[in-house]
Protein backbone atom coordinates (compact mmCIF):
# COMPACT_ATOMS: atom_id res chain seq x y z
CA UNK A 1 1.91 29.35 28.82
CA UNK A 2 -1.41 29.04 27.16
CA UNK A 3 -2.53 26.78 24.07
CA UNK A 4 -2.94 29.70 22.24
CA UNK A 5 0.76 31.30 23.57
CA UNK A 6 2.32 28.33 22.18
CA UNK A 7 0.76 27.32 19.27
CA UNK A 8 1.11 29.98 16.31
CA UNK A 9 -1.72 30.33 14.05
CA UNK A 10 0.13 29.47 11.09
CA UNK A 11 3.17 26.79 11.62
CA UNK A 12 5.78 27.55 9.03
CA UNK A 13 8.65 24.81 8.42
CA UNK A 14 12.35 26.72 7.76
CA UNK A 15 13.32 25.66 4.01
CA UNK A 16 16.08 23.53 5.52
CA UNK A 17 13.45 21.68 6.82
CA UNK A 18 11.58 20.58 4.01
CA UNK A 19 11.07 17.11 2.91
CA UNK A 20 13.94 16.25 0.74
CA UNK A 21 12.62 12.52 -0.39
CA UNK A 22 8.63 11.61 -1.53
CA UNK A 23 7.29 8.65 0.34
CA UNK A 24 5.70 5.27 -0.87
CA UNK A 25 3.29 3.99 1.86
CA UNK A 26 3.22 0.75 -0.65
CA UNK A 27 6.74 -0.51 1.05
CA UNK A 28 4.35 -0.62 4.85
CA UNK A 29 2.23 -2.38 3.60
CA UNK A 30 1.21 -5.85 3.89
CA UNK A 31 -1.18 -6.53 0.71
CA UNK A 32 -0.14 -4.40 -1.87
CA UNK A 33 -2.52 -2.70 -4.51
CA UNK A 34 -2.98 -4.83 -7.07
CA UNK A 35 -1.22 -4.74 -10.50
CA UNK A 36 -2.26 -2.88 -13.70
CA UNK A 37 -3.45 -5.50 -16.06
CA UNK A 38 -3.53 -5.41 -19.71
CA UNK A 39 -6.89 -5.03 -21.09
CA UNK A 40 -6.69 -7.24 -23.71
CA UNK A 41 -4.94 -10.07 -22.28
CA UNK A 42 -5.49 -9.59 -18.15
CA UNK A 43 -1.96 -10.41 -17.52
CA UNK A 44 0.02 -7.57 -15.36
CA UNK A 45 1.76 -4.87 -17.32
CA UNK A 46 5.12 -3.98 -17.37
CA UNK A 47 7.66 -1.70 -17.76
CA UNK A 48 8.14 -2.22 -21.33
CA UNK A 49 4.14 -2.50 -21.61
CA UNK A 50 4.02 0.96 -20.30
CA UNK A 51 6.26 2.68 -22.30
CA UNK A 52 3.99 3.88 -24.74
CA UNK A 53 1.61 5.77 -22.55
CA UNK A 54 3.94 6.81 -19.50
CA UNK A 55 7.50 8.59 -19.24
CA UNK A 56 9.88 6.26 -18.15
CA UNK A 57 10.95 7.62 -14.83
CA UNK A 58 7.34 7.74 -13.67
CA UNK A 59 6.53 3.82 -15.10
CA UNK A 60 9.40 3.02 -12.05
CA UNK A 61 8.46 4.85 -9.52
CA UNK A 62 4.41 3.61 -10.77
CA UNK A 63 5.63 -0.02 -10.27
CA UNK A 64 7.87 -0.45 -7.23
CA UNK A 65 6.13 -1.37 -4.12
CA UNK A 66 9.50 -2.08 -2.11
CA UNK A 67 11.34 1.60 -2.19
CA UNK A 68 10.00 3.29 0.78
CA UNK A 69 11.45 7.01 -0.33
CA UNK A 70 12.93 8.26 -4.07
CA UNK A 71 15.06 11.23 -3.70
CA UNK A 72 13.35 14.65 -4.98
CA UNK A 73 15.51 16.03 -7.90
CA UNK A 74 17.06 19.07 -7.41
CA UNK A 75 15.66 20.68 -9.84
CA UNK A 76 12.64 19.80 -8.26
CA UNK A 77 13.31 20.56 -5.55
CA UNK A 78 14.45 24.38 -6.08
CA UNK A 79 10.53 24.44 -8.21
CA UNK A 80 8.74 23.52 -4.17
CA UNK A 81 10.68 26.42 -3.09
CA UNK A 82 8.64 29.00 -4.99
CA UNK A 83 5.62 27.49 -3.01
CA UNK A 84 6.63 25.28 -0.41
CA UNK A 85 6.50 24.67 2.48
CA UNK A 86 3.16 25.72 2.67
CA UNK A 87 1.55 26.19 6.02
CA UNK A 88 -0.22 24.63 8.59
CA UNK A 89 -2.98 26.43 10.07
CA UNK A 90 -4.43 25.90 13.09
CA UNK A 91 -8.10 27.10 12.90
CA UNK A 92 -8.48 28.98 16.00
CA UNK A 93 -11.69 30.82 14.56
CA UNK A 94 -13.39 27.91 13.18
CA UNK A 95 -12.91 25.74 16.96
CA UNK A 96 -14.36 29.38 18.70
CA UNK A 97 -17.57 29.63 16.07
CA UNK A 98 -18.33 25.83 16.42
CA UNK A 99 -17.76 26.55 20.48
CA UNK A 100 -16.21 23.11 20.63
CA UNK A 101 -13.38 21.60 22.57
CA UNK A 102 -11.29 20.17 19.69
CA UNK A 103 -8.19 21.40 18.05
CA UNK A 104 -8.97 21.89 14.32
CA UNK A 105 -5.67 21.86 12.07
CA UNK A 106 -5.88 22.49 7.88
CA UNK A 107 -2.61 22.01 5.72
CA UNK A 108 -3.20 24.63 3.63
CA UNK A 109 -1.94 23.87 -0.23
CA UNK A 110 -4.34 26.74 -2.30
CA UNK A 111 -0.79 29.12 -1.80
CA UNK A 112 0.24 29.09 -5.69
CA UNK A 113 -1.04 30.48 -8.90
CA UNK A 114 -2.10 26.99 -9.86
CA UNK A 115 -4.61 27.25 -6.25
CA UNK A 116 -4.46 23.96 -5.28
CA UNK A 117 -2.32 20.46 -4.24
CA UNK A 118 -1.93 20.01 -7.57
CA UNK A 119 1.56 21.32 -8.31
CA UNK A 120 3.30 18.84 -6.37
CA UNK A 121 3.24 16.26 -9.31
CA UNK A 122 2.45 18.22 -11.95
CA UNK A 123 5.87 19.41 -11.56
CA UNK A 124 7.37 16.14 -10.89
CA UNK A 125 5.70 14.69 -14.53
CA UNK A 126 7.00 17.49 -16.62
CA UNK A 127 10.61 16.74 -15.48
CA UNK A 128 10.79 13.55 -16.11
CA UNK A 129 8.61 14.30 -19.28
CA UNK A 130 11.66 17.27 -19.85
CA UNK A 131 14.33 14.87 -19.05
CA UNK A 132 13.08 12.26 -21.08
CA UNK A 133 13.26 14.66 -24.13
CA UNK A 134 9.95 14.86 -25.21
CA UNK A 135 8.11 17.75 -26.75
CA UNK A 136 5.11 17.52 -24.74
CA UNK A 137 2.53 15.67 -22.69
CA UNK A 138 -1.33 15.37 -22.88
CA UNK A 139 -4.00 15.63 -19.99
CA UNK A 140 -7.32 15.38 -18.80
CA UNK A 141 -8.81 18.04 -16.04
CA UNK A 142 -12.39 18.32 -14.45
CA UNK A 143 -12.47 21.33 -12.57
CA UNK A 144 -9.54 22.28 -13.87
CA UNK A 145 -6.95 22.34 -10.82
CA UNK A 146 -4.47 19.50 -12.47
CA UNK A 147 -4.82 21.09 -15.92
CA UNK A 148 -3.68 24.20 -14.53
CA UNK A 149 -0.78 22.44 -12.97
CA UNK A 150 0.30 20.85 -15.81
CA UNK A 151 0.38 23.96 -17.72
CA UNK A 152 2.27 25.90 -15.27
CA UNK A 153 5.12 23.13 -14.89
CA UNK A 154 5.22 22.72 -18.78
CA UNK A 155 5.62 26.69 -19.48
CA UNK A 156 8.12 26.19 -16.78
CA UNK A 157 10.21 23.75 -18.34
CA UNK A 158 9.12 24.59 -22.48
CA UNK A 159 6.98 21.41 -22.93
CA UNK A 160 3.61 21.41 -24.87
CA UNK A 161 0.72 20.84 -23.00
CA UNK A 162 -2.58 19.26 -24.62
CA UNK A 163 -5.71 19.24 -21.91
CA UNK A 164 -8.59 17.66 -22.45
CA UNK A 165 -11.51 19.40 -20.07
CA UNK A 166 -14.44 17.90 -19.13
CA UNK A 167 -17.14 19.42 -20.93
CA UNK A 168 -19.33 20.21 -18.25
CA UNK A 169 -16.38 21.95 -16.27
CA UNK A 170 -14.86 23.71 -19.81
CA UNK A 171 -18.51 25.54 -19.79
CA UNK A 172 -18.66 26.17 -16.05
CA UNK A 173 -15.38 27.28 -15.31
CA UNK A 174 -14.43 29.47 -18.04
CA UNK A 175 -11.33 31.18 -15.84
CA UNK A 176 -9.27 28.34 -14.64
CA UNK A 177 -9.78 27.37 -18.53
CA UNK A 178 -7.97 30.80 -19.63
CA UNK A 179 -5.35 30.40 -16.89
CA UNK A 180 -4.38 27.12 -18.73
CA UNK A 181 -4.64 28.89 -21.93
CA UNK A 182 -2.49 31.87 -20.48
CA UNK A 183 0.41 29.17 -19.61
CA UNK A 184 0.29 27.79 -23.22
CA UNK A 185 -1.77 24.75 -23.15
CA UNK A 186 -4.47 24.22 -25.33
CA UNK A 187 -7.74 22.98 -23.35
CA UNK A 188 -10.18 21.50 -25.51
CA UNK A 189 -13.92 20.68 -24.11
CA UNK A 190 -14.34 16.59 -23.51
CA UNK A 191 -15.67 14.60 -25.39
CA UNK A 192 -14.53 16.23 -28.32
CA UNK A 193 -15.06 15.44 -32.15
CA UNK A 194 -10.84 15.53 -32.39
CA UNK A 195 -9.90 11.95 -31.34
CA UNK A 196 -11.45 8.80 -32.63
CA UNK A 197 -12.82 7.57 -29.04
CA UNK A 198 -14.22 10.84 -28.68
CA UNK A 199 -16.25 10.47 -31.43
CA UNK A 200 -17.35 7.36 -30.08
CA UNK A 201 -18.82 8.32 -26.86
CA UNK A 202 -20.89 10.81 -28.64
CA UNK A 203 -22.18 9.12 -30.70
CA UNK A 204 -23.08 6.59 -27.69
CA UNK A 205 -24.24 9.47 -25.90
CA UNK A 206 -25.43 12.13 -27.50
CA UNK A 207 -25.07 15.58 -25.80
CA UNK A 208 -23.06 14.33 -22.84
CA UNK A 209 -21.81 16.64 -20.80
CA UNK A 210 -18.95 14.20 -20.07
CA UNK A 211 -16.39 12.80 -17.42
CA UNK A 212 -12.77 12.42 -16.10
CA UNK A 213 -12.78 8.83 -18.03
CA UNK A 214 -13.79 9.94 -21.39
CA UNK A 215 -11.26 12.80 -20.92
CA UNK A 216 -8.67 10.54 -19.95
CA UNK A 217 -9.48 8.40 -23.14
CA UNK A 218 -8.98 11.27 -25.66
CA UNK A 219 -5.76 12.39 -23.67
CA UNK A 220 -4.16 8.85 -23.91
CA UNK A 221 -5.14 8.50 -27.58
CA UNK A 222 -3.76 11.80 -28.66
CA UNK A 223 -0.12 10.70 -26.50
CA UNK A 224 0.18 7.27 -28.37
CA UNK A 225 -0.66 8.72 -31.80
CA UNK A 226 1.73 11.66 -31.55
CA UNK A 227 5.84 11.01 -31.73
CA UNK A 228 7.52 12.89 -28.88
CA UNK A 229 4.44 12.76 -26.53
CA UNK A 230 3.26 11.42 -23.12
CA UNK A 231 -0.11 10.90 -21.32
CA UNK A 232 0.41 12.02 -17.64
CA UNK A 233 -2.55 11.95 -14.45
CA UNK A 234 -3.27 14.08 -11.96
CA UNK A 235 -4.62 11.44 -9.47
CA UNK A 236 -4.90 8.31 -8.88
CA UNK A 237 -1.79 6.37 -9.87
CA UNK A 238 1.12 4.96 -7.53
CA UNK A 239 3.35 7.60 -8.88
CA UNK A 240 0.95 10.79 -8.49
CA UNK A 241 0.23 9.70 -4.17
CA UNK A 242 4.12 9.36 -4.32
CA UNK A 243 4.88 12.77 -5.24
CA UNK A 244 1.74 14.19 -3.01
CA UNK A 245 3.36 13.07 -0.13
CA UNK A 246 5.01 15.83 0.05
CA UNK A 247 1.79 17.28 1.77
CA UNK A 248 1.91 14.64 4.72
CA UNK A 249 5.61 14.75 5.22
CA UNK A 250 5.59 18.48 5.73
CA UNK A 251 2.24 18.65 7.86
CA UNK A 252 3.87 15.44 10.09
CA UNK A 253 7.34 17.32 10.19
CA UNK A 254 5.25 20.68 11.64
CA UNK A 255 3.22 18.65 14.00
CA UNK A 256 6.36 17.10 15.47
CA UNK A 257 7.70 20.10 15.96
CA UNK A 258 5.33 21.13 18.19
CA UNK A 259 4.23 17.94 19.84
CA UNK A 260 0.87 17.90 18.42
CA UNK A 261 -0.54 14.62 17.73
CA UNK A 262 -3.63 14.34 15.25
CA UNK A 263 -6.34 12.09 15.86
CA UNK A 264 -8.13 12.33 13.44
CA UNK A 265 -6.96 12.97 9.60
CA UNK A 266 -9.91 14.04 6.76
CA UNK A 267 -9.00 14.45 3.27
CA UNK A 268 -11.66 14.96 0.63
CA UNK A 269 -11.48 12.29 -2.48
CA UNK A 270 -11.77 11.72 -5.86
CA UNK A 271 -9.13 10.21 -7.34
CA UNK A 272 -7.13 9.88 -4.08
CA UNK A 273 -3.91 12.27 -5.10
CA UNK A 274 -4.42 14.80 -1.75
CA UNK A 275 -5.93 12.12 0.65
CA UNK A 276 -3.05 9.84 -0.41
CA UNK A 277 -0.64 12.49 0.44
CA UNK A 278 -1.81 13.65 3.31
CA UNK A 279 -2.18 10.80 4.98
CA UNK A 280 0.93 8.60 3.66
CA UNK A 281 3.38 8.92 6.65
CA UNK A 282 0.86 8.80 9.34
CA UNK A 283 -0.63 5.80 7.70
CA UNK A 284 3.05 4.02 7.21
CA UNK A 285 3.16 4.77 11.33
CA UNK A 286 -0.03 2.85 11.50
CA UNK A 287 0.90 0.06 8.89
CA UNK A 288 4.49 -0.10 10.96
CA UNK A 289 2.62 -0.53 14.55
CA UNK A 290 4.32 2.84 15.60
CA UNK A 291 0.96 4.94 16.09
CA UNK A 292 -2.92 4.74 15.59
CA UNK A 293 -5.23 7.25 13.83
CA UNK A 294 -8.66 8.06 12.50
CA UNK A 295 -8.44 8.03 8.67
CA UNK A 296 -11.72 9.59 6.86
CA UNK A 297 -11.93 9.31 3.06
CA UNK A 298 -14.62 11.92 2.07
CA UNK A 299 -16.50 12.18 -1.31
CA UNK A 300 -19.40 13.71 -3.25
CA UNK A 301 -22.98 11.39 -2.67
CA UNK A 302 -23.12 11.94 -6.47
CA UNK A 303 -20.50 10.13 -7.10
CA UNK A 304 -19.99 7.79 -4.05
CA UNK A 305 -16.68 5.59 -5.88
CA UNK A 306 -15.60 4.44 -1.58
CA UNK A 307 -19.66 3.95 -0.20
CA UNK A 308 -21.21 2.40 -2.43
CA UNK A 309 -18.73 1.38 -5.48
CA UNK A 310 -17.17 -2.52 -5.94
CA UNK A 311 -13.63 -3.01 -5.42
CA UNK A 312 -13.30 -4.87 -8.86
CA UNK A 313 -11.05 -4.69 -11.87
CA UNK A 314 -12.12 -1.65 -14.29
CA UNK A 315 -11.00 0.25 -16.90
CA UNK A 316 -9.65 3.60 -16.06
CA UNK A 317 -11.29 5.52 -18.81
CA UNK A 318 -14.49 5.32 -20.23
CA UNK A 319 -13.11 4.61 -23.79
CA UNK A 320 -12.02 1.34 -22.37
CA UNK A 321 -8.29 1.90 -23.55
CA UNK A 322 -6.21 2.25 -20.42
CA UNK A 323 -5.02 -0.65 -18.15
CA UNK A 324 -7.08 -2.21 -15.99
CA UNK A 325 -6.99 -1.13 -12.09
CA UNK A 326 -8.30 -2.78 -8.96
CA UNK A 327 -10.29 -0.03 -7.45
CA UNK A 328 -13.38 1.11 -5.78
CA UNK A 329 -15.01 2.30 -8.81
CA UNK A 330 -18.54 3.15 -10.15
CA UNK A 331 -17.83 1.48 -13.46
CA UNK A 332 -15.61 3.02 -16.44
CA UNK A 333 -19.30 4.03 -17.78
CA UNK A 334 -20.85 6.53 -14.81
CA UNK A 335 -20.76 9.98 -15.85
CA UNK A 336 -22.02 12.20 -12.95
CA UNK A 337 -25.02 14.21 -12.94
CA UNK A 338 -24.33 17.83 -14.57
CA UNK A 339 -25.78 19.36 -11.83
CA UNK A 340 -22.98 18.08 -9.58
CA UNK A 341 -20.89 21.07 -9.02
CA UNK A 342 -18.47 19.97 -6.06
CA UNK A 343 -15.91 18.62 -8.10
CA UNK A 344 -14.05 14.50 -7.32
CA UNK A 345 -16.39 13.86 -10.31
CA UNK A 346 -13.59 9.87 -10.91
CA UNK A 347 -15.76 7.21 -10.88
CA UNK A 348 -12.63 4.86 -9.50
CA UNK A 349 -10.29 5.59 -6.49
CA UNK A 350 -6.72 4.97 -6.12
CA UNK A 351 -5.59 1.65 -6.19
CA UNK A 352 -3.69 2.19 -2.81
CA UNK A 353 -6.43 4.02 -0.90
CA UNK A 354 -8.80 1.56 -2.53
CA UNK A 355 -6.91 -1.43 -0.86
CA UNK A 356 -6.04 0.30 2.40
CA UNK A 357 -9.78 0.80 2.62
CA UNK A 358 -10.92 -3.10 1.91
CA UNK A 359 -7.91 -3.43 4.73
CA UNK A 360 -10.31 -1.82 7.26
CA UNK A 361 -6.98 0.96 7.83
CA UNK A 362 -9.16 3.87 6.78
CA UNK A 363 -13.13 4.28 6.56
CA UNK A 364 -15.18 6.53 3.88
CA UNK A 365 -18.17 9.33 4.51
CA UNK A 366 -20.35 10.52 1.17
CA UNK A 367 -21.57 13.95 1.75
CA UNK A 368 -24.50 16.22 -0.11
CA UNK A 369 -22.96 19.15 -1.91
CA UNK A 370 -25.17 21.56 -0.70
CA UNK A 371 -24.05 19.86 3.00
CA UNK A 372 -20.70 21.27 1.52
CA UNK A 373 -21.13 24.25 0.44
CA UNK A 374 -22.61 25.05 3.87
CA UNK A 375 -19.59 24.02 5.12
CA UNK A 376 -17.49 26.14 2.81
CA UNK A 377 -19.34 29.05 3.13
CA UNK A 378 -19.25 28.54 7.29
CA UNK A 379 -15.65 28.07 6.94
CA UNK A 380 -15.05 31.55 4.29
CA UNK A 381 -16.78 33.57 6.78
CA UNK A 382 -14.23 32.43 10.01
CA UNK A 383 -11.38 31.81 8.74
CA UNK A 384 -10.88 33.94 5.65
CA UNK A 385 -10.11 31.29 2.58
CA UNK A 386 -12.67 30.54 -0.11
CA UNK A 387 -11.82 26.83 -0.44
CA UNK A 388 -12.46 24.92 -3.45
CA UNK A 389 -15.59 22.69 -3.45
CA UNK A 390 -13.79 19.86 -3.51
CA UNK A 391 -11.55 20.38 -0.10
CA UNK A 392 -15.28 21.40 1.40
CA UNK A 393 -15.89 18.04 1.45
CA UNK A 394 -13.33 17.44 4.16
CA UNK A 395 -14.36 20.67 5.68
CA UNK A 396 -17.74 19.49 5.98
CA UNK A 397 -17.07 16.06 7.83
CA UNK A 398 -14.36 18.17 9.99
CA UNK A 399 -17.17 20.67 11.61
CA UNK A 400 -19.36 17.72 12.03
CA UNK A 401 -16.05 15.71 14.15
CA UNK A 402 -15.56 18.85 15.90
CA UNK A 403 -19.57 19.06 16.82
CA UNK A 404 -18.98 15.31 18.35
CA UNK A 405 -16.52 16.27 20.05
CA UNK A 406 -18.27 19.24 21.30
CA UNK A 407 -21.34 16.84 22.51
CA UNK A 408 -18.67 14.39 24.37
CA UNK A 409 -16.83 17.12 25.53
CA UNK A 410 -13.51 15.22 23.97
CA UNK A 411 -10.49 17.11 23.30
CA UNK A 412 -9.87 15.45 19.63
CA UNK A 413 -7.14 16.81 17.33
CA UNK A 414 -7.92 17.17 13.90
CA UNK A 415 -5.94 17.62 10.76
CA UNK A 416 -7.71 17.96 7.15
CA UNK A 417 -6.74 18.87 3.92
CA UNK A 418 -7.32 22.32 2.41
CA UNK A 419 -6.52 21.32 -1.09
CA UNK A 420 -6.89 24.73 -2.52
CA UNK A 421 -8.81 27.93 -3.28
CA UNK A 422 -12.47 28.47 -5.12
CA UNK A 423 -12.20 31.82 -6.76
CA UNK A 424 -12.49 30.09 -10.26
CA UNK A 425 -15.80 28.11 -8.65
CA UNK A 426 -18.07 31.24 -8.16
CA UNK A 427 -20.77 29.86 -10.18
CA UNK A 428 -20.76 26.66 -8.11
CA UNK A 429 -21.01 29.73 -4.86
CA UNK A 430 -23.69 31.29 -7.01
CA UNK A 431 -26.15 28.38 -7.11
CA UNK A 432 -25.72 27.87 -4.06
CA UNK A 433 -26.35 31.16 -2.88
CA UNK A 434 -29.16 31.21 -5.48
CA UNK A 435 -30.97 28.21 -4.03
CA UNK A 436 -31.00 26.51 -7.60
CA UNK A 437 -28.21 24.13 -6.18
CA UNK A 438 -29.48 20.41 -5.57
CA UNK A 439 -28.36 17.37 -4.09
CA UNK A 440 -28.47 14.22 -6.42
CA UNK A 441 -27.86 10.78 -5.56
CA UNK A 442 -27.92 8.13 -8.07
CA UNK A 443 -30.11 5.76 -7.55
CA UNK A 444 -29.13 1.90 -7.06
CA UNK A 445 -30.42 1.34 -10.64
CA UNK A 446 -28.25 4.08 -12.02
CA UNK A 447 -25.47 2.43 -10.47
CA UNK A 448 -26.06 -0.85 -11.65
CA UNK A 449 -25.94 0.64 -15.34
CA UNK A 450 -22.59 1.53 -14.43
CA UNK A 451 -21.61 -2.04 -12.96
CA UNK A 452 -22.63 -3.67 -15.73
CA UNK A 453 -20.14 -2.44 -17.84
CA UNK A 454 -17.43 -4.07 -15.48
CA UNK A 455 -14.86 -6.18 -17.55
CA UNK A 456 -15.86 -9.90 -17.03
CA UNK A 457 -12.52 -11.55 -15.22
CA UNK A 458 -11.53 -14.78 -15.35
């Protein structure tokens, strides 16, 4: 029987199959991500410390590093099955356009209304938000896949949703805004004259077109100053990878199935919520001496948080009130160019990718975004998906693996993240296909603005 015989195009897991617990790769590991601290006092925060920002289901799940799998409510559960499992694709087109001898696999996670991996926690939050009895929770978004989330799961369950848009992506991505608004949340442009810190940055920066850390800021000043309310995340916390990992279990579980052993694993990153969770049980295998594989982090060379960021204490936000984090991170300050239009705009990383990076367990790549969109457009014409800019940046770095491999003549298998779909991202497309699309870098001086705003530690 051939490869092709054997191997369906699209691998499709029976709903008795699907993962029925989340995984924490923080129980594998051997130097755990380091604690929240308290930005005030440096000391590490607590449950009770957390209370006021977080739900209190998620604060447990955020702070234990010894539970290797929580149980997946029922409830939650029976929400997946509307979606899930979603399916792995192996891109038969792509490996016959590139002419090259590897075995190109994409977990493909753009099959909801939300369009992307986002859903996975968004759901998760709500619940526990639901369960907790609150009326509502508050959010930031940048291109607007998370605040879409959240708003589906919150209509879902009759919670309030507040979102708090980056500016730059409220203006650019006027659709994905109305979805939101369609679900019932109200999306208001970041930085916004509504909250105090808001305020703030612009009056420190005048006509800012904003970023994930000032949105975060108003979001987790409106939750603290409003009885019944919550601030949840999209990426980067312990929690959100632990409910993501939903996206590796499946995609391992599928693999198995057929014998198929990746080689290589690509995830695009920004905050780390789809890398995290694709990756998580092939990385326990590693941590656990069971297997070996090639983990590649892949982010925006506008906002390079893995290549060229410090792995440092900062603040998560740029208003300076959230915990602190050890993280890669660009400084609480950097606000990415406006012309950046790939999306992963974070100027941190997760706290768990950040340390299994400074481990040496996985390794980073900064691409161009018009090296991306390239790739996106490449991949649109083969395989018949529009991905989002932001899973083009795994895209990209998988065609140029694949090229390697067609150079070496090595039969590598590769498995990256297709975190979603870019029908909402046309006008990204459109300066692209306009020409009027360019490539910045920040300069090391530009980043230096950003590390000087670093809290001093003792």
């Amino acid at each position: 029987m051939s490869n092709t015989e054997k191997i369906p195009y699209k691998i499709y897991l029976d709903e008795k199959e699907m993962p029925k617990q989340w995984y924490n790769v923080r129980a594998d590991m051997k130097n755990k991500p380091a604690p929240l601290l308290n930005p005030g006092t440096h000391e590490p925060m607590g449950f009770d410390d957390l209370r006021p920002v977080f739900c209190d289901e998620l604060i447990k799940q955020e702070l234990d590093n010894d539970t290797a799998y929580f149980d997946i409510p029922d409830e939650i559960l029976d929400f997946y099955k509307m979606y899930r499992p979603s399916p792995l694709v192996r891109a038969y087109c792509l490996e016959k356009k590139l002419g090259t001898p590897a075995k190109i696999y994409y977990k493909f996670e753009g099959n909801n209304t939300s369009g992307s991996h986002k859903l996975n926690s968004a759901i998760a939050q709500a619940y526990y938000a639901k369960k907790q009895g609150l009326k509502g929770v508050t959010t930031e978004t940048g291109a607007g896949q998370w605040g879409t989330a959240l708003s589906m799961a919150c209509a879902y369950l009759g919670l309030d949703c507040k979102v708090y848009m980056v500016k730059c992506s409220y203006e650019q991505k006027p659709f994905r805004r109305e979805v939101m608004r369609t679900y019932g949340a109200s999306v208001t442009p970041s930085p916004s004259t509504e909250t105090e810190v808001g305020k703030k940055i612009l009056a420190e920066h005048p006509g800012t077109t904003g970023s994930l850390g000032c949105a975060i800021s108003e979001a987790v000043e409106v939750a603290t100053t409003h009885e019944g309310y919550r601030y949840v995340l999209g990426s980067v916390l312990n929690q959100v990878l632990l409910h993501q990992s939903v996206i590796g279990l499946e995609s391992k579980i599928a693999m198995d199935k057929y014998g198929i052993k990746p080689d290589v694993i690509i995830g695009c990153a920004g905050g780390g919520s789809n890398l995290g969770g694709l990756i998580s049980p092939f990385m326990g295998e590693k941590l656990r001496g069971e297997a070996d594989y090639q983990f590649i982090a892949v982010e925006p060379a506008s906002c390079p948080s893995f290549t060229r960021g410090k792995f440092a204490y900062d603040f998560c936000d740029t208003g300076m009130v959230c915990p602190l984090a050890k993280m890669y991170t660009l400084g609480s300050g950097f606000i990415p160019s406006a012309n950046h239009a790939g999306g992963l705009r974070y100027h941190g990383m997760s706290s768990i990718l950040s340390q299994l990076y400074h481990d040496g367990l996985m390794e980073a790549r900064s691409v161009e975004q018009t090296k991306v969109f390239e790739a996106a457009e490449q991949f649109a014409r083969v395989e018949g998906i529009l991905p989002a800019p932001e899973s083009s940046h795994a895209i990209r770095v998988a065609i140029d693996e694949a090229l390697k491999c067609k150079e070496t003549g090595e039969e590598k298998t590769i498995l990256f993240g297709l975190t979603g779909t870019g029908y909402f991202d046309m006008y990204a497309y459109e300066a692209f296909n306009d020409g009027t699309m360019s490539d910045y870098i920040p300069t090391d001086a530009d980043l230096e603005k950003g590390f000087a705003g670093l809290p001093k530690m003792d």
